[in-house]
C-alpha atoms as a PDB file:
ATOM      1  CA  UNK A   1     -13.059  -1.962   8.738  1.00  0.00           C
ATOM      2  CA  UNK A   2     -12.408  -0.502  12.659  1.00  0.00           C
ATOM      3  CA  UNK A   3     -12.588   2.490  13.807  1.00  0.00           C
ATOM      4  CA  UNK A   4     -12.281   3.921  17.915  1.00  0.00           C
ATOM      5  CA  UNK A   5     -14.640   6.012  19.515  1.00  0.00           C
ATOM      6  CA  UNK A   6     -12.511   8.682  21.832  1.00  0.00           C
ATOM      7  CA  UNK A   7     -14.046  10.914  24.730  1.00  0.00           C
ATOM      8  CA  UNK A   8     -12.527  13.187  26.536  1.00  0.00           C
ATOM      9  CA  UNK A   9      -9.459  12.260  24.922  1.00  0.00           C
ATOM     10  CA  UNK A  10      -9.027   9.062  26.083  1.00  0.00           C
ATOM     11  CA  UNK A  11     -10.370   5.673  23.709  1.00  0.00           C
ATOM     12  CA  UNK A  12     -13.046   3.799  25.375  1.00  0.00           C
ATOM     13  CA  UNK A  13     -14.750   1.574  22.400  1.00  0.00           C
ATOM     14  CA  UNK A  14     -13.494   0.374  19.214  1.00  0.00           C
ATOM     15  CA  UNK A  15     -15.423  -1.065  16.064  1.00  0.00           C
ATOM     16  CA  UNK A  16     -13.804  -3.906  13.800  1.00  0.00           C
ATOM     17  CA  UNK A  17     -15.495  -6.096  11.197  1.00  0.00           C
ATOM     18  CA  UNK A  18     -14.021  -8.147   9.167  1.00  0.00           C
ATOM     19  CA  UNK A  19     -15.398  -8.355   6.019  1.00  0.00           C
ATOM     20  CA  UNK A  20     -15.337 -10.623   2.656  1.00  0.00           C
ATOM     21  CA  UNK A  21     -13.280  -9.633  -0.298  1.00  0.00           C
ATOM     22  CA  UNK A  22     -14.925  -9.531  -3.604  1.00  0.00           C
ATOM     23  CA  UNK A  23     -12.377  -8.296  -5.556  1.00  0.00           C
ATOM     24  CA  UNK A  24      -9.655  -9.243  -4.222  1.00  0.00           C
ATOM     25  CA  UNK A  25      -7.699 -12.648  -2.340  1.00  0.00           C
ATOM     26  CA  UNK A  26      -5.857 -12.566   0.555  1.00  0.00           C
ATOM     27  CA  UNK A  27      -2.824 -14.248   0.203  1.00  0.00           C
ATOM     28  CA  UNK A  28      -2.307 -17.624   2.629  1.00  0.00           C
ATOM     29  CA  UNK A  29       0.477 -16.370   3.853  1.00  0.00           C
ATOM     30  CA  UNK A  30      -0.581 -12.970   5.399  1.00  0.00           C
ATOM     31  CA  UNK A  31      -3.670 -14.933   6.915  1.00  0.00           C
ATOM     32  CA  UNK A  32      -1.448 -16.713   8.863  1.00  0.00           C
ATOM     33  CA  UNK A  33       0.638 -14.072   9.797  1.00  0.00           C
ATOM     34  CA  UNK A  34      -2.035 -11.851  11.102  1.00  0.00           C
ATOM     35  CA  UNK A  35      -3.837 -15.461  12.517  1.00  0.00           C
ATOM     36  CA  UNK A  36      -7.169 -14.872  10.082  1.00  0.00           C
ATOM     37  CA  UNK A  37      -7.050 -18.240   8.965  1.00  0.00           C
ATOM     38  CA  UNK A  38      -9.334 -19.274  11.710  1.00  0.00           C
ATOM     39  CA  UNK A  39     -11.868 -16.883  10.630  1.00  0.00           C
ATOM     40  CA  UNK A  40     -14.654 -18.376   8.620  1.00  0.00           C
ATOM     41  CA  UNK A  41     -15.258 -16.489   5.927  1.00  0.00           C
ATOM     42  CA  UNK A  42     -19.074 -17.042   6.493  1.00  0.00           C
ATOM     43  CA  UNK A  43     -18.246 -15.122   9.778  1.00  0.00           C
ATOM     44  CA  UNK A  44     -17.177 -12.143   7.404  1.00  0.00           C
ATOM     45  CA  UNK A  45     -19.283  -9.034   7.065  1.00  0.00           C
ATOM     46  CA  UNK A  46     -20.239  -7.972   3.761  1.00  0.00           C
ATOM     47  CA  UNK A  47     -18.884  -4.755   3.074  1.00  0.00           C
ATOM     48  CA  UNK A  48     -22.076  -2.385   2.822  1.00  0.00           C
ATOM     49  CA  UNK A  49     -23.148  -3.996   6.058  1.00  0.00           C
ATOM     50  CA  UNK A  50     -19.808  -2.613   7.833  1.00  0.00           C
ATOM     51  CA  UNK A  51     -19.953   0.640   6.221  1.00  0.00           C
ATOM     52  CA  UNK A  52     -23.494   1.168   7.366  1.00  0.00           C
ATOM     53  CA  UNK A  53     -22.372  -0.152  10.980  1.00  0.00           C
ATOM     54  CA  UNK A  54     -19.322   2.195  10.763  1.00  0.00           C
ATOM     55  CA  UNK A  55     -21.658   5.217   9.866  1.00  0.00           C
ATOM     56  CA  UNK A  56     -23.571   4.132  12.594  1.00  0.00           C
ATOM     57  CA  UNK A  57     -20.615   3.942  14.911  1.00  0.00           C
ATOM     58  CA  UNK A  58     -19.187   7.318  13.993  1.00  0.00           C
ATOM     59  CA  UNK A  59     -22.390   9.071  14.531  1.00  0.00           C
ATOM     60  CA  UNK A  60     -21.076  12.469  12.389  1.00  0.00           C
ATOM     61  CA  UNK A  61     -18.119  13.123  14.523  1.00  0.00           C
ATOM     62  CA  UNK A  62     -14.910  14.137  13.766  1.00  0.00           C
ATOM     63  CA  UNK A  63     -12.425  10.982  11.971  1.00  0.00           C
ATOM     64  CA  UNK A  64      -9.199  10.588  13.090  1.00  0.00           C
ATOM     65  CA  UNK A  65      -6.509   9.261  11.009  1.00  0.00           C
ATOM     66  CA  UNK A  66      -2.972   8.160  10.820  1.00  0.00           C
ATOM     67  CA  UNK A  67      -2.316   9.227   7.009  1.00  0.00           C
ATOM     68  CA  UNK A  68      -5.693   9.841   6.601  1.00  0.00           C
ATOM     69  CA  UNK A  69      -4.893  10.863   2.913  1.00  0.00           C
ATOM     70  CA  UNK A  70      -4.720   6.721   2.090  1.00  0.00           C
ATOM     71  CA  UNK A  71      -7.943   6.015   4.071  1.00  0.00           C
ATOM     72  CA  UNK A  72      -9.927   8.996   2.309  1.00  0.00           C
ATOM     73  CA  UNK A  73      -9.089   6.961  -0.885  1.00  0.00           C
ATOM     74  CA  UNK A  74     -10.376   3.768  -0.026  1.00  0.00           C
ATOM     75  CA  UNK A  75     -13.641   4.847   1.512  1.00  0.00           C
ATOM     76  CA  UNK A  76     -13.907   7.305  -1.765  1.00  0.00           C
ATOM     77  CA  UNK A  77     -14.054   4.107  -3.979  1.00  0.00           C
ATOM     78  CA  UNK A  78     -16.554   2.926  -2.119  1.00  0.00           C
ATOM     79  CA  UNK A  79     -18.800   6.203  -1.740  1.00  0.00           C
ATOM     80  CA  UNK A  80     -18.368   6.858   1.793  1.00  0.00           C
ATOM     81  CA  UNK A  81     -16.885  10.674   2.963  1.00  0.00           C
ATOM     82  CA  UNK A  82     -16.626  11.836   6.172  1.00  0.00           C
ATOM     83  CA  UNK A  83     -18.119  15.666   7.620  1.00  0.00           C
ATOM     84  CA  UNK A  84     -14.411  16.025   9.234  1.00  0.00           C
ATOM     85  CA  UNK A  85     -11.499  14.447   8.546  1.00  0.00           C
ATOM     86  CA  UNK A  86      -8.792  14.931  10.744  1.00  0.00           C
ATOM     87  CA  UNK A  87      -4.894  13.366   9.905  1.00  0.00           C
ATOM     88  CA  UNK A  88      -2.915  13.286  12.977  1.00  0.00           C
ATOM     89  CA  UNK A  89       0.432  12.385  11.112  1.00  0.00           C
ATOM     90  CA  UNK A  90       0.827  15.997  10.106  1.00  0.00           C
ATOM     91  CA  UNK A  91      -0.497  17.152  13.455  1.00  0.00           C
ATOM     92  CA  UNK A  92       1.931  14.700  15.169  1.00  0.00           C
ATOM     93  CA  UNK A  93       4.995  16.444  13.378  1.00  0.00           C
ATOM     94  CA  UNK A  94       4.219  19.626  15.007  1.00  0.00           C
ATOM     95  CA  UNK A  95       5.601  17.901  18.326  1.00  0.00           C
ATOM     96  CA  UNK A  96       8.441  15.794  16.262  1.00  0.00           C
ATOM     97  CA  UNK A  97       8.785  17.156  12.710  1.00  0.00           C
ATOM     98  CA  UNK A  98      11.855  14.737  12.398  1.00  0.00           C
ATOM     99  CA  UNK A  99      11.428  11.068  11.239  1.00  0.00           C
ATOM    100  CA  UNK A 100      10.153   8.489  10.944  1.00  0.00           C
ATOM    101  CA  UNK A 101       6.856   9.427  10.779  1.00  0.00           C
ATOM    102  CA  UNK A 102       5.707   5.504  11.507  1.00  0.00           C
ATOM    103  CA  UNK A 103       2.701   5.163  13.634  1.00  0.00           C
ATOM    104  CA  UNK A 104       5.038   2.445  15.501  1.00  0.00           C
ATOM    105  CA  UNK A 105       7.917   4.753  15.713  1.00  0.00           C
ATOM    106  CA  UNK A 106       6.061   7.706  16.590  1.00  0.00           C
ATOM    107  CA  UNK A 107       4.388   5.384  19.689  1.00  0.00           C
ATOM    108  CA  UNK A 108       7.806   4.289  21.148  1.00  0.00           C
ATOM    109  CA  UNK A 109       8.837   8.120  21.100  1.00  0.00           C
ATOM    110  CA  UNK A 110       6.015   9.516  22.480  1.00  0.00           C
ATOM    111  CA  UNK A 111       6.871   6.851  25.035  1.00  0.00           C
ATOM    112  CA  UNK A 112       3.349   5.182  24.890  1.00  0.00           C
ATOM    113  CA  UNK A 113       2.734   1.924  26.009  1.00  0.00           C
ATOM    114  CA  UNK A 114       0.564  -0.625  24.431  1.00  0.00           C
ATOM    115  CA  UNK A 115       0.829  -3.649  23.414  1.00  0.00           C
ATOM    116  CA  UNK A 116      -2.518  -4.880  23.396  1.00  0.00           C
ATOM    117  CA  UNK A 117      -6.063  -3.652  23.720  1.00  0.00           C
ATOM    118  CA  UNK A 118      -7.251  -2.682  27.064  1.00  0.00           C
ATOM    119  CA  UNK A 119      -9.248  -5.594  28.751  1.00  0.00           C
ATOM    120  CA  UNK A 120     -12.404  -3.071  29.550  1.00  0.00           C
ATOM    121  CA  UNK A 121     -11.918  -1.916  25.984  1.00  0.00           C
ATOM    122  CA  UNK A 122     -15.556  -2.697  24.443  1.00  0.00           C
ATOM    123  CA  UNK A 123     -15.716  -3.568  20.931  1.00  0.00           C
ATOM    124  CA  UNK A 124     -18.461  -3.546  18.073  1.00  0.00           C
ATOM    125  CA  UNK A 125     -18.042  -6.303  15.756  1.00  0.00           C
ATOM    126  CA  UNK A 126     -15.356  -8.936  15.779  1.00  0.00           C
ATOM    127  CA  UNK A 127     -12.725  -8.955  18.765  1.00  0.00           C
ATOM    128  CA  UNK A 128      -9.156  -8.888  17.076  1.00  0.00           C
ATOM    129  CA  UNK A 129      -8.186  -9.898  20.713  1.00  0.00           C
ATOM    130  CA  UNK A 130      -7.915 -13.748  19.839  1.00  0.00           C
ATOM    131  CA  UNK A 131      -4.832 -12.796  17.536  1.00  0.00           C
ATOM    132  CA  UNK A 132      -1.065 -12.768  17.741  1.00  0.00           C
ATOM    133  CA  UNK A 133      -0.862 -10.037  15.286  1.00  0.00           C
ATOM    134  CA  UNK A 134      -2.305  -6.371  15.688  1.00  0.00           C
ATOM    135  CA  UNK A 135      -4.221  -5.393  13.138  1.00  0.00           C
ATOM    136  CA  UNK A 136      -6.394  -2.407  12.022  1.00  0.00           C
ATOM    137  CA  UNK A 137      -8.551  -2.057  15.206  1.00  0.00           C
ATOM    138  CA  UNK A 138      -5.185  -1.738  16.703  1.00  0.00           C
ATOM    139  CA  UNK A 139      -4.145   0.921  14.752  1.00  0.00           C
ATOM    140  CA  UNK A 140      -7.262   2.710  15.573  1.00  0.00           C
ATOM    141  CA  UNK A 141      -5.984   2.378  19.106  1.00  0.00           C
ATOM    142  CA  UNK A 142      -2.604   3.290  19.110  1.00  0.00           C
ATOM    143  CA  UNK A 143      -3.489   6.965  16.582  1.00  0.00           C
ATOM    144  CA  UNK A 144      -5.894   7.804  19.387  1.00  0.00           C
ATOM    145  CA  UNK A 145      -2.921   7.493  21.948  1.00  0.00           C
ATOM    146  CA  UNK A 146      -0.986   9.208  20.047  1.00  0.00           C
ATOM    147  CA  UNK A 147      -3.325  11.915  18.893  1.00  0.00           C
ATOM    148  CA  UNK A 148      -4.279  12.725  22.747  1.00  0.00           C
ATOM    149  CA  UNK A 149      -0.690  13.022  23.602  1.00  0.00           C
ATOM    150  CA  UNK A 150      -0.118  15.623  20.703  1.00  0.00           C
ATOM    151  CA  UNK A 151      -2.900  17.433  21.785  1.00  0.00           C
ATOM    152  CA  UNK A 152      -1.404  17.702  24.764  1.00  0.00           C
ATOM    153  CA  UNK A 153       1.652  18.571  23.493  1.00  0.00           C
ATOM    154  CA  UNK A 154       0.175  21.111  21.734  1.00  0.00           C
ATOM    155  CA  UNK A 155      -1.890  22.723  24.536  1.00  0.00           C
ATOM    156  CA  UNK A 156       1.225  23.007  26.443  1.00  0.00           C
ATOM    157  CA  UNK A 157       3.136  24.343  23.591  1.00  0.00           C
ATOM    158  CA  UNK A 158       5.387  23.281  20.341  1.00  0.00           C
ATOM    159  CA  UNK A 159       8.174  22.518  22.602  1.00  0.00           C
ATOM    160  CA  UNK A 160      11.767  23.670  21.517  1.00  0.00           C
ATOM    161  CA  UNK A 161      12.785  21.545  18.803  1.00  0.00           C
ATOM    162  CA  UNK A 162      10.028  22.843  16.158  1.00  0.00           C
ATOM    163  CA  UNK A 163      11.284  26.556  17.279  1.00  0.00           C
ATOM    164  CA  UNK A 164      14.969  25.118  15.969  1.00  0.00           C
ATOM    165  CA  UNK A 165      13.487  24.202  13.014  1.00  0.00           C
ATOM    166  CA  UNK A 166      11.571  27.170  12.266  1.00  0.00           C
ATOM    167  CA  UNK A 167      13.592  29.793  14.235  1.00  0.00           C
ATOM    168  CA  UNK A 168      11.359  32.334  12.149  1.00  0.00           C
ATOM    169  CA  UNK A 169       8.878  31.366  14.697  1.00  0.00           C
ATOM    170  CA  UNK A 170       9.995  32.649  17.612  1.00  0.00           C
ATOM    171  CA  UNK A 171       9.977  30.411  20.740  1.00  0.00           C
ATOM    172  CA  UNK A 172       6.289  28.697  20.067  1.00  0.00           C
ATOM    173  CA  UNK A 173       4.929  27.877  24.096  1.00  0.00           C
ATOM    174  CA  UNK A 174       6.764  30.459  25.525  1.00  0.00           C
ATOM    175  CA  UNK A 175       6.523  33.706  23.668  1.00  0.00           C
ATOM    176  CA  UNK A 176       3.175  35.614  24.324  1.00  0.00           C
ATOM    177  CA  UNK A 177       1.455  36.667  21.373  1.00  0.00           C
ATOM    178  CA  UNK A 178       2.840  39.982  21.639  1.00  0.00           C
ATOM    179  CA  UNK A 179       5.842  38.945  21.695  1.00  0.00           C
ATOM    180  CA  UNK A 180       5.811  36.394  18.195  1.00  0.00           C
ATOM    181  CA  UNK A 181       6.863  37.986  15.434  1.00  0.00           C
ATOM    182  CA  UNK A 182       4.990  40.786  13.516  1.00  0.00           C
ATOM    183  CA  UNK A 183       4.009  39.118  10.774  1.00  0.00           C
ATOM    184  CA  UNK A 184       2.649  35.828  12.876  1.00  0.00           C
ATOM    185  CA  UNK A 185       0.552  37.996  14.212  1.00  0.00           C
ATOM    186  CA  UNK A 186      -1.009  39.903  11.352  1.00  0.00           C
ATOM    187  CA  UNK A 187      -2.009  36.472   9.457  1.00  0.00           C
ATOM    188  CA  UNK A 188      -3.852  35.351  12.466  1.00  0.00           C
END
């Protein structure tokens, strides 16, 4: 379970506990991979423990999610919902509505850097730090880069390529609102 906490549009603390299966067994394999194996699982959290800790963490502000549709589902089966849930995939393909649509991908054309998590970077929880492998907390990370760029993106304008797309919308970041089309206009 990880989550980040972003001011002012920049990450400064993540949250990540790892937490015991009940229901399910990780596979030996893909603990190696992502280099849990050295995790005892008596250093697991138990699940209501880390959602309690999460709620704590997030403190009723906004969630931000990459495909936040697959995250609502899990934390639905286990009775947890969020005030505001924000997915920054769709968000993000206001700036690139062409694929992939890849956190990953999205990262390396945004041309964000990060391969690891800052060294200031605070964390909550269990530091993923120790392993080769990135793993949720990391995700976390890289959809809050990637969210603040949009933003940004977005504050400046749409940028040409979405106005190719959708020529019906004029030339989004450069036309003034008197000058997008009539009927933009009159459904705002």
């Amino acid at each position: 379970v990880a989550a980040v906490l972003v001011e002012e549009g920049q990450p400064v603390a993540g949250f990540n506990y790892y937490t015991r299966t009940q229901n399910v067994t990780l596979s030996e394999s893909l603990r190696v991979r992502m280099g849990w194996e050295t995790i005892d699982d008596l250093a697991r959290s138990d699940l209501p423990t880390a959602l309690t800790n999460l709620a704590a963490f997030i403190g009723g502000r906004t969630v931000l999610a990459w495909n936040a549709h697959f995250e609502e589902q899990f934390f639905d089966r286990v009775g947890v919902r969020f005030d505001h849930l924000v997915d920054s995939m769709p968000v993000t393909m206001l700036v690139l509505p062409r694929g992939p649509h890849r956190l990953t991908h999205v990262v390396d054309r945004l041309g964000l850097t990060a391969d690891e998590l800052p060294a200031e970077f605070s964390i909550e929880g269990h530091d993923p730090r120790q392993f080769a492998a990135h793993d949720a907390l990391f995700d976390c990370y890289l959809t809050a880069l990637v969210h603040s760029r949009v933003v940004a993106e977005l504050n400046r304008g749409l940028g040409t390529e979405i106005a190719t797309l959708l020529p019906e919308l004029g030339q989004m970041g450069s036309d003034s609102p008197r000058s997008a089309p009539q009927r933009l206009r009159e459904s705002s």
